[in-house]
N, C-alpha and C. Protein backbone atom coordinates (compact mmCIF):
# COMPACT_ATOMS: atom_id res chain seq x y z
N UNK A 1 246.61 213.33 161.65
CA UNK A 1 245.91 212.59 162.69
C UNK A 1 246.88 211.67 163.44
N UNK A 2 248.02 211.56 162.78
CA UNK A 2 248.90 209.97 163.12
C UNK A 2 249.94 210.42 164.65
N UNK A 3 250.32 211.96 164.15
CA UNK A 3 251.18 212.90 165.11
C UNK A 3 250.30 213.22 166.34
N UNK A 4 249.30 213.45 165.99
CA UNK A 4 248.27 214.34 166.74
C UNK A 4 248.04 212.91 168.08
N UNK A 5 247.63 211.68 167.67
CA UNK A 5 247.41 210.86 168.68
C UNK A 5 248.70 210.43 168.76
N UNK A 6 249.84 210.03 168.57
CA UNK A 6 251.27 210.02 169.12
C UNK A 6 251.84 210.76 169.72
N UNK A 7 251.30 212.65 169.92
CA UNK A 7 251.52 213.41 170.74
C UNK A 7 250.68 212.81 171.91
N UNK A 8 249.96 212.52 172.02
CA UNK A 8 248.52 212.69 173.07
C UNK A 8 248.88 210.84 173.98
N UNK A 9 249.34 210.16 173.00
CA UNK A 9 249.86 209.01 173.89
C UNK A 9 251.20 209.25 174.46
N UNK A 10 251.95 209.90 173.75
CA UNK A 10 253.60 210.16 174.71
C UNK A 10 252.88 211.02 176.03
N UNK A 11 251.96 211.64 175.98
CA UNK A 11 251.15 212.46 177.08
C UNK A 11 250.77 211.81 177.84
N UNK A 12 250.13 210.58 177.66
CA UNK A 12 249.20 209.54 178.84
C UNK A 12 250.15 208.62 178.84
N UNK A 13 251.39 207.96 178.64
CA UNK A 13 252.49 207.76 178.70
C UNK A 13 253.59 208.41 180.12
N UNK A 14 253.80 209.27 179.42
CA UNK A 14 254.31 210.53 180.57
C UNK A 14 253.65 210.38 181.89
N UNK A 15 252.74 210.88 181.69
CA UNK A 15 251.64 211.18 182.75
C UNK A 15 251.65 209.89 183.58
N UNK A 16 251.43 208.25 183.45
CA UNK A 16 251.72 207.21 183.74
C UNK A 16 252.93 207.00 184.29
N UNK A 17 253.65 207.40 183.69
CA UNK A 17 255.45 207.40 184.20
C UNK A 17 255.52 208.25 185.77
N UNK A 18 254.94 209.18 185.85
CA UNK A 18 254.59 209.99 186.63
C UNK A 18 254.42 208.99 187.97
N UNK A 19 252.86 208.82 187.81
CA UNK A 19 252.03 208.12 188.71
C UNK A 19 252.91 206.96 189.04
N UNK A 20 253.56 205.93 188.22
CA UNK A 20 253.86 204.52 188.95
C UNK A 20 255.29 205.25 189.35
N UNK A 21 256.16 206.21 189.35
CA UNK A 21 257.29 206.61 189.92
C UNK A 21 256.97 207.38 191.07
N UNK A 22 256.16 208.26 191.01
CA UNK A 22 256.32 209.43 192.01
C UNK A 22 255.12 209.29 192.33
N UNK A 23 253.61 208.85 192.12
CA UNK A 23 252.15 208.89 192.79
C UNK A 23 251.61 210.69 192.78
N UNK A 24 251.91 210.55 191.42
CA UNK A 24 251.70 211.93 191.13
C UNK A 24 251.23 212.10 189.46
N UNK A 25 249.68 212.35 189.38
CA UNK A 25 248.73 212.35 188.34
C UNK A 25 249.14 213.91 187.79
N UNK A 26 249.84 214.15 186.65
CA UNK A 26 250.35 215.39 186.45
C UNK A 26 248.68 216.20 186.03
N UNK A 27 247.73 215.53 185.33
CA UNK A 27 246.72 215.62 184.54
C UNK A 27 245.51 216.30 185.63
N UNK A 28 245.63 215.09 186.30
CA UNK A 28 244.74 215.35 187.37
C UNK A 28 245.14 216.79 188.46
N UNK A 29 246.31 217.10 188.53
CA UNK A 29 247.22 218.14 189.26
C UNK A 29 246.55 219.59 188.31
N UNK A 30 246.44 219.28 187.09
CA UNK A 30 246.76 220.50 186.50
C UNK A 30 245.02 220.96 186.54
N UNK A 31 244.48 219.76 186.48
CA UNK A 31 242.82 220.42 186.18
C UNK A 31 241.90 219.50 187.08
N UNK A 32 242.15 219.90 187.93
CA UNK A 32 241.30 219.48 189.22
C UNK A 32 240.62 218.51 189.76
N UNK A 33 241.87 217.39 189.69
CA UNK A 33 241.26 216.28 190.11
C UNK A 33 240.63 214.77 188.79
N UNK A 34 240.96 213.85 189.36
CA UNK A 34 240.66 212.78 188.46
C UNK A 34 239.31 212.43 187.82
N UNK A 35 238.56 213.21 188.65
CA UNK A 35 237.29 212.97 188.33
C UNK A 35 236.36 214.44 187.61
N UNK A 36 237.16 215.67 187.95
CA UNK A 36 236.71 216.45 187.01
C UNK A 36 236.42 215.88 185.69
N UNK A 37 235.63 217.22 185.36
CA UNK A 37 235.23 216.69 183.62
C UNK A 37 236.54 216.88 182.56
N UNK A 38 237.24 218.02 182.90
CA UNK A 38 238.22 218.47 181.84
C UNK A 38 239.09 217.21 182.18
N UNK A 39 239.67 216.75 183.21
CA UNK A 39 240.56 216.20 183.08
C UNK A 39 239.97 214.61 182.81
N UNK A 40 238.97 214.05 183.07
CA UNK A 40 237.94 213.04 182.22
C UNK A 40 237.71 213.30 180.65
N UNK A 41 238.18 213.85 180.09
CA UNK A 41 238.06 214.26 178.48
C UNK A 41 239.32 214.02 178.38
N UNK A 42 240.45 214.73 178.86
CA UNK A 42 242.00 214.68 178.50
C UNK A 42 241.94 212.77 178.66
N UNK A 43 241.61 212.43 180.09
CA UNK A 43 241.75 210.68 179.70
C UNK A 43 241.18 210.08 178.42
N UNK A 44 240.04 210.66 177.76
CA UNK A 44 239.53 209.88 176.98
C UNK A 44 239.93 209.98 175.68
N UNK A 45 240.96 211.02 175.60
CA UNK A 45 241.02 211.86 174.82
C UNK A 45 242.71 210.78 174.72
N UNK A 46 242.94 210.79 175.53
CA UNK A 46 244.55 209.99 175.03
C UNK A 46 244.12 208.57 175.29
N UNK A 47 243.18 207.78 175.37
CA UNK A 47 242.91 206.54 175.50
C UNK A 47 242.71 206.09 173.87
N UNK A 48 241.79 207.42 173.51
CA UNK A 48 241.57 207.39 172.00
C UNK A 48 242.93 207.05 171.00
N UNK A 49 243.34 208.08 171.83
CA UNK A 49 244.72 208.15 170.78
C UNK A 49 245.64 207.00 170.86
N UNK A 50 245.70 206.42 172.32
CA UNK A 50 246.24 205.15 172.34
C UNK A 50 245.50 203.70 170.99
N UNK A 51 244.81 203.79 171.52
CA UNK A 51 243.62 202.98 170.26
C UNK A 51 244.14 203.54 168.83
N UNK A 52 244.28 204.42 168.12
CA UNK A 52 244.48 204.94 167.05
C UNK A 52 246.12 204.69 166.73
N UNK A 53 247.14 204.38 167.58
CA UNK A 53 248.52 204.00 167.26
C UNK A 53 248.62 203.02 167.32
N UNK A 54 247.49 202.34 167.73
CA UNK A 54 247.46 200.13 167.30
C UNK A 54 247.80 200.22 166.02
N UNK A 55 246.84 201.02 165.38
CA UNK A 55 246.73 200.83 164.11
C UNK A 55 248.10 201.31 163.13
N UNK A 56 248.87 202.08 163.58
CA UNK A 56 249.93 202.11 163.17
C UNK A 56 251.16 201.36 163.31
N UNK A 57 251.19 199.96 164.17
CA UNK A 57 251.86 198.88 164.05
C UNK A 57 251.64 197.87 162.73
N UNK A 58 250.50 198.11 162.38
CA UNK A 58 250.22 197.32 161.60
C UNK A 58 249.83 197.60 160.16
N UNK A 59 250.06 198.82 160.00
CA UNK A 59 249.75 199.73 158.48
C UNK A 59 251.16 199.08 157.88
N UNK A 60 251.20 198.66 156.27
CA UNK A 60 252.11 198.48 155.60
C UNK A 60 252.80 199.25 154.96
N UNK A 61 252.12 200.39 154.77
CA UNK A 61 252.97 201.81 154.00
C UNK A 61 253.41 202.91 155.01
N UNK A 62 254.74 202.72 155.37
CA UNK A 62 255.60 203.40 156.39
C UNK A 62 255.78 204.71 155.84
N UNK A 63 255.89 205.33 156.68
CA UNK A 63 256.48 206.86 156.59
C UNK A 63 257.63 207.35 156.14
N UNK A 64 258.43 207.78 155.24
CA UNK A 64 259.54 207.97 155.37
C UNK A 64 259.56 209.67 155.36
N UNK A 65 261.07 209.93 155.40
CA UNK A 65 261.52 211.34 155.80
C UNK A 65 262.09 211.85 154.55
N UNK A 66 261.02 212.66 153.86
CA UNK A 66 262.23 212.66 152.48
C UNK A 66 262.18 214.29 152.80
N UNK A 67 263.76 215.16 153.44
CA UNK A 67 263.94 216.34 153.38
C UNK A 67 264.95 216.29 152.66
């Protein structure tokens, strides 16, 4: 779940980077507009995920990489 909304915020991230550089909604480009439904789910959908990586500033048991 932790990857899954850290993918989906580097996405509404991106997508942001987009808009305040170039005035260009990649999201909205790809599925028709800001106010469509699909692309109204993709927002809510990485707003979520934004909300869900708060919580990973503040978890005490870190991740490590043991390969």
């Amino acid at each position: 779940m932790d990857r899954i909304a850290l993918v989906l915020a580097i996405i509404g991230g991106l997508n942001w980077g987009c808009v305040g550089l170039f005035r260009f909604d990649v999201v909205a480009w790809l599925f028709g507009g800001q106010t469509a439904t699909v692309s109204r789910v993709i927002y809510t959908l990485v707003g979520l995920a934004a909300i869900w990586c708060i919580s990973l500033l503040f978890r005490s048991d870190a991740v490590t990489d043991e390969g």
